[in-house]
C-alpha atoms as a PDB file:
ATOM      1  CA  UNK A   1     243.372 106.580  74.328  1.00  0.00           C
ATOM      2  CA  UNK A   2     241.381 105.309  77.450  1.00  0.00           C
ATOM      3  CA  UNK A   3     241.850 106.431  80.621  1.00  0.00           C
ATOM      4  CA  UNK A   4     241.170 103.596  83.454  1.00  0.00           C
ATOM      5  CA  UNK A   5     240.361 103.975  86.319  1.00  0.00           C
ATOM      6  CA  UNK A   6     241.815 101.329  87.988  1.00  0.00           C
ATOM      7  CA  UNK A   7     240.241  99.085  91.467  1.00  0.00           C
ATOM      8  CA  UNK A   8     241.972  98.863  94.271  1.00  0.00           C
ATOM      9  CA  UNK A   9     243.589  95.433  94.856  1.00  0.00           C
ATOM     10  CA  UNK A  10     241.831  93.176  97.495  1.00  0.00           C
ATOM     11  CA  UNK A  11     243.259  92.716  99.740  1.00  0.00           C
ATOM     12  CA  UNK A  12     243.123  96.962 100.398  1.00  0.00           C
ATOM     13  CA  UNK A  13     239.611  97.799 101.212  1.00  0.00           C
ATOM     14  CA  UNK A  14     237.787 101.148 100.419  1.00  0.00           C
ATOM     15  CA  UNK A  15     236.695 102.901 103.468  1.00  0.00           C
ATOM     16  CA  UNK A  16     233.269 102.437 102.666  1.00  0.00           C
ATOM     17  CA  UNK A  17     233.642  98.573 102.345  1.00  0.00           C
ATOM     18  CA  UNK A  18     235.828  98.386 105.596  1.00  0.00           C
ATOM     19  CA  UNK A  19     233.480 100.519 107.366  1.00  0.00           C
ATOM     20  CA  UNK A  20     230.475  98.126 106.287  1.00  0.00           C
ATOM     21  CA  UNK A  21     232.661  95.064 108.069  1.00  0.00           C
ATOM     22  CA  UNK A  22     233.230  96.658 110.956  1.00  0.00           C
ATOM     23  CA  UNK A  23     229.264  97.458 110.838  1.00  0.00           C
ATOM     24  CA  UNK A  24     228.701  93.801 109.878  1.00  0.00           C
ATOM     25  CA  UNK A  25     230.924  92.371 112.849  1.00  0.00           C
ATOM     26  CA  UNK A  26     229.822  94.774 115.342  1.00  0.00           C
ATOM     27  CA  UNK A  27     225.749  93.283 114.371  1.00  0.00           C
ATOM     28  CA  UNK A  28     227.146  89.519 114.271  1.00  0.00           C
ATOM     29  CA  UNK A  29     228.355  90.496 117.952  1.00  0.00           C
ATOM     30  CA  UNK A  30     225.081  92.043 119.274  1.00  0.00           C
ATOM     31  CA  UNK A  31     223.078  88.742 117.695  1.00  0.00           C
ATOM     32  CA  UNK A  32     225.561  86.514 119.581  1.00  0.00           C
ATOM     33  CA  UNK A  33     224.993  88.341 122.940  1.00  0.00           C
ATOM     34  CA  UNK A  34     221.325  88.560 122.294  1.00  0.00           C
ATOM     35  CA  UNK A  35     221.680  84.872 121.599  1.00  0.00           C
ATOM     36  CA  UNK A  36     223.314  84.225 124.829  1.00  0.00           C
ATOM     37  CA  UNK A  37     221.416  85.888 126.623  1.00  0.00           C
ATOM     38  CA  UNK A  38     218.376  84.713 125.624  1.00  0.00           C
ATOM     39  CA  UNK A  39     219.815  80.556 126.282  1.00  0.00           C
ATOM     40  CA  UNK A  40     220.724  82.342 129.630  1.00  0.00           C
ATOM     41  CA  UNK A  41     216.837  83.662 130.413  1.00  0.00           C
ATOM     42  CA  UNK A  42     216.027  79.752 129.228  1.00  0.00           C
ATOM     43  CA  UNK A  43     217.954  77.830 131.418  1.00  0.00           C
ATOM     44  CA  UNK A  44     217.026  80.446 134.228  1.00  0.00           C
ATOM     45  CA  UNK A  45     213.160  79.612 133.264  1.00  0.00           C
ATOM     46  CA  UNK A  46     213.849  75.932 132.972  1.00  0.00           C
ATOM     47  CA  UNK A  47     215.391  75.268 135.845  1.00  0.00           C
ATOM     48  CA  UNK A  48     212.544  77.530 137.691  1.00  0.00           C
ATOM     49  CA  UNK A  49     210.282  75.002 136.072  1.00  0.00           C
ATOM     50  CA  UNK A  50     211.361  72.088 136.959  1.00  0.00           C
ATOM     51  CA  UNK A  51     211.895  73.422 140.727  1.00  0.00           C
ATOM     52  CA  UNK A  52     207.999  74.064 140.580  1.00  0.00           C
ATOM     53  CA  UNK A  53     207.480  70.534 139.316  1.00  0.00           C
ATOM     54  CA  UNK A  54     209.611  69.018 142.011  1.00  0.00           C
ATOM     55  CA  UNK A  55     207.857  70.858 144.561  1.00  0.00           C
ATOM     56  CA  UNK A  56     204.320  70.149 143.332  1.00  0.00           C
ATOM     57  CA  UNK A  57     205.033  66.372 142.768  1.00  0.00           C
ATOM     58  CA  UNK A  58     206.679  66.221 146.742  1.00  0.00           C
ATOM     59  CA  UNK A  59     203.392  68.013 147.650  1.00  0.00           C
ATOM     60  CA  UNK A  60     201.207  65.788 145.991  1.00  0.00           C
ATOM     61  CA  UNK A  61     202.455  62.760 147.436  1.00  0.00           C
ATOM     62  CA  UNK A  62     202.712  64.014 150.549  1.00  0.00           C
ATOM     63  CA  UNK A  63     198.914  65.128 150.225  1.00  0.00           C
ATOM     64  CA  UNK A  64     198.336  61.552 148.686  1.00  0.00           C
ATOM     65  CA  UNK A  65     199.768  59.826 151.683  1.00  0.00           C
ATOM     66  CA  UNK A  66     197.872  62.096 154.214  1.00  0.00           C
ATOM     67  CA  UNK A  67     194.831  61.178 152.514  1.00  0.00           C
ATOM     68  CA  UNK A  68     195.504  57.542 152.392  1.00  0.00           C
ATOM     69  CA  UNK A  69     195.941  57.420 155.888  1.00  0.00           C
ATOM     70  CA  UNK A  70     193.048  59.522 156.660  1.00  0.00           C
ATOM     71  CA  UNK A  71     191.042  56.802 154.452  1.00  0.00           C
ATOM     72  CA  UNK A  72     192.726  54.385 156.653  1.00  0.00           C
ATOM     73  CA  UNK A  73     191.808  55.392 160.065  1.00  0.00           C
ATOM     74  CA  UNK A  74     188.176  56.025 158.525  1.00  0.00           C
ATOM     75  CA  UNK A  75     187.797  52.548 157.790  1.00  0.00           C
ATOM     76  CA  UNK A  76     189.367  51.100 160.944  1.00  0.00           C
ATOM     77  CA  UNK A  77     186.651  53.000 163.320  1.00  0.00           C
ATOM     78  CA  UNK A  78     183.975  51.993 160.612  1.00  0.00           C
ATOM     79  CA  UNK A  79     185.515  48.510 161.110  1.00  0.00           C
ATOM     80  CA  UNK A  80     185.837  49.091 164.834  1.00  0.00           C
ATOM     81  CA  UNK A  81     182.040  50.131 165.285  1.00  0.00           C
ATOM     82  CA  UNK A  82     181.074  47.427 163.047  1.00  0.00           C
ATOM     83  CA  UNK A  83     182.616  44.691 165.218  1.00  0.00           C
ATOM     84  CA  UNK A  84     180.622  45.933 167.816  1.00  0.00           C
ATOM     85  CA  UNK A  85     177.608  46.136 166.258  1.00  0.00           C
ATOM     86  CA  UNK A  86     178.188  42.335 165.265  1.00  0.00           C
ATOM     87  CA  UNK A  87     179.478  42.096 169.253  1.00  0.00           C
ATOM     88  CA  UNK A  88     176.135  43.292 170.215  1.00  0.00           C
ATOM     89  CA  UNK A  89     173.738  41.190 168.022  1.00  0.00           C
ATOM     90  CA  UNK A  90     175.687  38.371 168.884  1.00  0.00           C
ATOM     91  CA  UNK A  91     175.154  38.857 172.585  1.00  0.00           C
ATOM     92  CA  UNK A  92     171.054  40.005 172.008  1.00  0.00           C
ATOM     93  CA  UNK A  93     170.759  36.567 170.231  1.00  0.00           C
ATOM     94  CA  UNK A  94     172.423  34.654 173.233  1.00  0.00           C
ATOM     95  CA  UNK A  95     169.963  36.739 175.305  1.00  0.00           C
ATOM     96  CA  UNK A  96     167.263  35.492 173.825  1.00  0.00           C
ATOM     97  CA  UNK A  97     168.063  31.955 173.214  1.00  0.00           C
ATOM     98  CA  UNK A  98     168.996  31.535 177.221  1.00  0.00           C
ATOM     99  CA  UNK A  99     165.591  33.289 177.928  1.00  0.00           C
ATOM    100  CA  UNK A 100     163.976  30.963 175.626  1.00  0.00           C
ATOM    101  CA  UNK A 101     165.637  28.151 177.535  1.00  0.00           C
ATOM    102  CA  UNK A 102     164.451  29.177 180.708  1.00  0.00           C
ATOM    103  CA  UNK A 103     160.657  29.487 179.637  1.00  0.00           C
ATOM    104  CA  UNK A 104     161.382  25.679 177.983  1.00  0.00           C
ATOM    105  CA  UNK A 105     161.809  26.036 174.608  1.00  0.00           C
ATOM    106  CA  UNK A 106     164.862  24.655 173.355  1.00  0.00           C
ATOM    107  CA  UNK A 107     166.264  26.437 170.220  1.00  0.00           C
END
């Protein structure tokens, strides 16, 4: 006759297999924090990323406008001294054509 040795039914664990869930849960748990925490550090770094972005693209324009309107007041005076340059020929050339009159040549 055979002696068997029987299992224990299912639904009753053996301490070593109950022990091994616990174990098992207790690593599913640390991954999930880990997990969090880790989409926690990414939002942190995202949202420190696109601060930086905002705050270079504000400077940038703001460096874009100063520039345009330093480009703008350069060309005015350039503008400004050209006009008299063209001011100043214009009244050399009258010179001359009155003193031309006045010696009898008529230009």
């Amino acid at each position: 006759f055979f002696l068997m040795i029987r299992r224990p039914p299912r639904s009753t664990q053996s301490r070593s297999s109950a022990a091994s869930d616990v174990y098992k849960r207790q690593e599913r748990t640390e991954r999930i924090r880990k997990v969090k925490e880790l989409n926690d550090d990414i939002r942190y770094e995202l949202k420190q990323q696109e601060k930086t972005n905002s705050e270079f693209h504000t400077k940038t324009i703001d460096e874009f406008h100063h520039v345009v309107s330093n480009l703008e007041k350069e060309m005015d005076n350039r503008f400004d001294h050209q006009d008299k340059i063209v001011d100043n020929l214009s009244n050399v050339v009258k010179t001359i054509q009155d003193t031309l009159k006045v010696m009898g040549s008529d230009v």
